[in-house]
PDB file of N, CA and C in Angstrom:
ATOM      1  N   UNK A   1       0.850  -1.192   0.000  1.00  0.00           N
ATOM      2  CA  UNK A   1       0.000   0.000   0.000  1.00  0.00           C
ATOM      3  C   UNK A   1       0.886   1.243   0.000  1.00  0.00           C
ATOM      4  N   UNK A   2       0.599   2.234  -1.066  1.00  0.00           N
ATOM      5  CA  UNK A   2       1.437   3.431  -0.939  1.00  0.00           C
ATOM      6  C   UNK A   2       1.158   4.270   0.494  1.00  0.00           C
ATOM      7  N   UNK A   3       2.303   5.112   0.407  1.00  0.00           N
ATOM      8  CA  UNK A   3       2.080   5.630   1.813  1.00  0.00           C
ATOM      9  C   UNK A   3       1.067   6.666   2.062  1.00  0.00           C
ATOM     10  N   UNK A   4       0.262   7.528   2.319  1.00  0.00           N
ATOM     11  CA  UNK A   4      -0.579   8.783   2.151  1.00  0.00           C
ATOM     12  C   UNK A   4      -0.737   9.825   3.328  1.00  0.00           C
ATOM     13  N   UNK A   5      -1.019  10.626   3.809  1.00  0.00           N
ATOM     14  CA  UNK A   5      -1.154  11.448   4.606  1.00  0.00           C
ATOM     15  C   UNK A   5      -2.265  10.674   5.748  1.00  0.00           C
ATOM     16  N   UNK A   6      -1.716  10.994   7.011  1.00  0.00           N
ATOM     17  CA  UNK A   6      -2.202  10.534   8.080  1.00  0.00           C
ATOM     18  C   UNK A   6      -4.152  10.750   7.895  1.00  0.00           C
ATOM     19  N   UNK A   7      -3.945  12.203   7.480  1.00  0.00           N
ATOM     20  CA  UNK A   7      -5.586  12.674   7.051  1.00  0.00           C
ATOM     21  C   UNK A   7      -6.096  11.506   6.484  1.00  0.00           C
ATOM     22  N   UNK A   8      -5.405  11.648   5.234  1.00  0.00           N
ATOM     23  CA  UNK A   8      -6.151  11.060   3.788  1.00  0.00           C
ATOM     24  C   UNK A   8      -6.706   9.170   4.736  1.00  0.00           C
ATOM     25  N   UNK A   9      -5.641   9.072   5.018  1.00  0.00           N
ATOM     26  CA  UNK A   9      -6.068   7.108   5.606  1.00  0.00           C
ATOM     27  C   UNK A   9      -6.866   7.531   6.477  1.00  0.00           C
ATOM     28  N   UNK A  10      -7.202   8.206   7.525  1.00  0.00           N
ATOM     29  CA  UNK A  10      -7.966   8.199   8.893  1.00  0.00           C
ATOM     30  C   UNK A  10      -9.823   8.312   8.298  1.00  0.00           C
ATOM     31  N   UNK A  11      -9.515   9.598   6.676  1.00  0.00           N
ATOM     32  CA  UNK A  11     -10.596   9.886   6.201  1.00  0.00           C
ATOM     33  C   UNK A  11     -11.541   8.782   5.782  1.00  0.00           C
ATOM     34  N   UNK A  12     -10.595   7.710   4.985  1.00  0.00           N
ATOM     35  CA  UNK A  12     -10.765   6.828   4.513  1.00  0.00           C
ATOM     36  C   UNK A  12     -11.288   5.965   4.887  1.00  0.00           C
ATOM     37  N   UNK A  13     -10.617   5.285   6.440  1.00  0.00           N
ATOM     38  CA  UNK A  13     -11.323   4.388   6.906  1.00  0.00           C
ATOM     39  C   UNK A  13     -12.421   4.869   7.917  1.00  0.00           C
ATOM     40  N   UNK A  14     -12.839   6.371   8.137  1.00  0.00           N
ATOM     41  CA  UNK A  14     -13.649   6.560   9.070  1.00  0.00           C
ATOM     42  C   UNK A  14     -14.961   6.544   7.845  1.00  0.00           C
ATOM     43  N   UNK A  15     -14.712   7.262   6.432  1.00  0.00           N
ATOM     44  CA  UNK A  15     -15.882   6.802   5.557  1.00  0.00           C
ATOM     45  C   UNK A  15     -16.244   5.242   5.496  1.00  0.00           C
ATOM     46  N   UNK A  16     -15.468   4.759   5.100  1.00  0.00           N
ATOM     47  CA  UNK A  16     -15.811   2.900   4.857  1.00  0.00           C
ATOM     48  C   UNK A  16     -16.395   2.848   6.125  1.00  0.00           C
ATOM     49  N   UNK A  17     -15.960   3.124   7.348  1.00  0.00           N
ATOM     50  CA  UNK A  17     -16.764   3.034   8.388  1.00  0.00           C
ATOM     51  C   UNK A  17     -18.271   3.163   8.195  1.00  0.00           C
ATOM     52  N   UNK A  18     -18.306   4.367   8.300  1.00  0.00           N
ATOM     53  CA  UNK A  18     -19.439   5.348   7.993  1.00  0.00           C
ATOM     54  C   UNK A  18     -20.494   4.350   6.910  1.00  0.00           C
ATOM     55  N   UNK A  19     -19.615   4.266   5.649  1.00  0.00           N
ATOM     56  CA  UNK A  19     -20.644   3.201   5.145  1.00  0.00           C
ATOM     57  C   UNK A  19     -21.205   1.778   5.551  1.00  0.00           C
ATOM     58  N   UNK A  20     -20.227   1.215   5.695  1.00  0.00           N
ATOM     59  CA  UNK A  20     -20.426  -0.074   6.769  1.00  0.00           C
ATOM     60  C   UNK A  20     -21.377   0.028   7.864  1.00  0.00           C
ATOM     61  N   UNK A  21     -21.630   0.947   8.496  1.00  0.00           N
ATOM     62  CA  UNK A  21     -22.455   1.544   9.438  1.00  0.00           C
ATOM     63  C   UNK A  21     -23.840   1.372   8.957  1.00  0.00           C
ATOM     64  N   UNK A  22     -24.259   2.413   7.985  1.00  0.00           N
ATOM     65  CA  UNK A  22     -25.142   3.116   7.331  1.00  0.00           C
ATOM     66  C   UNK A  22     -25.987   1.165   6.445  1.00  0.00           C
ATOM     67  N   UNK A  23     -24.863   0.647   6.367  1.00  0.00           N
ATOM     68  CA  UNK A  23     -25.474  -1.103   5.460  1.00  0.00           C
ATOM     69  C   UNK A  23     -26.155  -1.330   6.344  1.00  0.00           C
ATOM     70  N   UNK A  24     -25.105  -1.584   7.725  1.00  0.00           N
ATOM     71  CA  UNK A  24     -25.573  -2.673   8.546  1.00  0.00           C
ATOM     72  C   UNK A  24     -27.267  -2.408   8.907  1.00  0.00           C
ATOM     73  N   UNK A  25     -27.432  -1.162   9.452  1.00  0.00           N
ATOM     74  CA  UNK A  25     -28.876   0.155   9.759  1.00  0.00           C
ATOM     75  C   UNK A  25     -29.926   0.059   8.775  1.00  0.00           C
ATOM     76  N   UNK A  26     -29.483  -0.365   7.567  1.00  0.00           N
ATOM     77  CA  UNK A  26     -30.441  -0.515   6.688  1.00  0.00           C
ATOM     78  C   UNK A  26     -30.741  -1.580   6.253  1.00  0.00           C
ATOM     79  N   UNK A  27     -30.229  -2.622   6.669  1.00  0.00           N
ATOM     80  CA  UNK A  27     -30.157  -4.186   6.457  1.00  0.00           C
ATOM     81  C   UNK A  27     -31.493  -4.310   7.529  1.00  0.00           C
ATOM     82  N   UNK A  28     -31.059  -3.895   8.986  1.00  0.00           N
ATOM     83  CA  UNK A  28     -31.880  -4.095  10.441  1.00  0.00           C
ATOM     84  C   UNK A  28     -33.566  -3.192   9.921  1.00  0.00           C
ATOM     85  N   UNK A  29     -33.158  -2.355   9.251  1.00  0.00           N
ATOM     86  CA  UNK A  29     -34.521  -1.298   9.083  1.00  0.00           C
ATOM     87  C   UNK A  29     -35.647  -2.460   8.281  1.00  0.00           C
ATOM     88  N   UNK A  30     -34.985  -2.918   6.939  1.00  0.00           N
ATOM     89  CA  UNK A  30     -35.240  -3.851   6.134  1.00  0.00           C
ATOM     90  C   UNK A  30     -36.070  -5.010   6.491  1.00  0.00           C
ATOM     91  N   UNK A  31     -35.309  -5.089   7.530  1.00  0.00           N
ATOM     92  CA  UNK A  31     -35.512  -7.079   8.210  1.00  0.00           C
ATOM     93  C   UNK A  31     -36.811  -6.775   9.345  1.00  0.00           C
ATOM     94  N   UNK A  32     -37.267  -5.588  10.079  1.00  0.00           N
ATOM     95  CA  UNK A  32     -38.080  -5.061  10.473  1.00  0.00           C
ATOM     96  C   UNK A  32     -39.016  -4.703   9.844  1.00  0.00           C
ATOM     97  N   UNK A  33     -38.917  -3.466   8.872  1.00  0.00           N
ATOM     98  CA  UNK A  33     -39.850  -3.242   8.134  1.00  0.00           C
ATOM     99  C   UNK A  33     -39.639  -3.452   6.377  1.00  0.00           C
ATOM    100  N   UNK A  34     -40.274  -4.574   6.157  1.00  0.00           N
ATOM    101  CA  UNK A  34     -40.094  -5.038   4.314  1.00  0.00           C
ATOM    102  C   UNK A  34     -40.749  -4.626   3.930  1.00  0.00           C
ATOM    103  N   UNK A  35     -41.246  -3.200   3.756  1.00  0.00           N
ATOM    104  CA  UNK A  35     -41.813  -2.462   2.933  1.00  0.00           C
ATOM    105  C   UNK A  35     -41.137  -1.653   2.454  1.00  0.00           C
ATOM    106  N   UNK A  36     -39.877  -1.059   3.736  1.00  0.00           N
ATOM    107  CA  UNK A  36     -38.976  -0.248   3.425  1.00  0.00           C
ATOM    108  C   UNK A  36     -37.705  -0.344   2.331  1.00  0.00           C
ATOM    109  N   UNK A  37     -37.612   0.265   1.772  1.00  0.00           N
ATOM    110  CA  UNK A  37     -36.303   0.068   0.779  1.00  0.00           C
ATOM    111  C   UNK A  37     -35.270   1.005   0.780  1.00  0.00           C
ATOM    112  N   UNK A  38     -34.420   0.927   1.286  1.00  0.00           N
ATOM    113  CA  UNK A  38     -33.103   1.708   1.521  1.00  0.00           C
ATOM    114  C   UNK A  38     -32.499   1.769   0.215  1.00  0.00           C
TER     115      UNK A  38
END
């Protein structure tokens, strides 16, 4: 992996976070209510 600014990686994995987050929330919303579509 090239090297990058402390920013740039922290940004990075706090988005993938962020998305990973946002799946899991809408997977649970889903499995509750199947009407809903994320």
């Amino acid at each position: 992996m090239h090297t990058h600014s402390p920013f740039l990686v922290s940004f990075f994995f706090s988005s993938y976070a962020f998305v990973k987050t946002v799946d899991t929330i809408c997977l649970f919303v889903r499995g509750l209510y199947p009407l809903i579509f994320c």
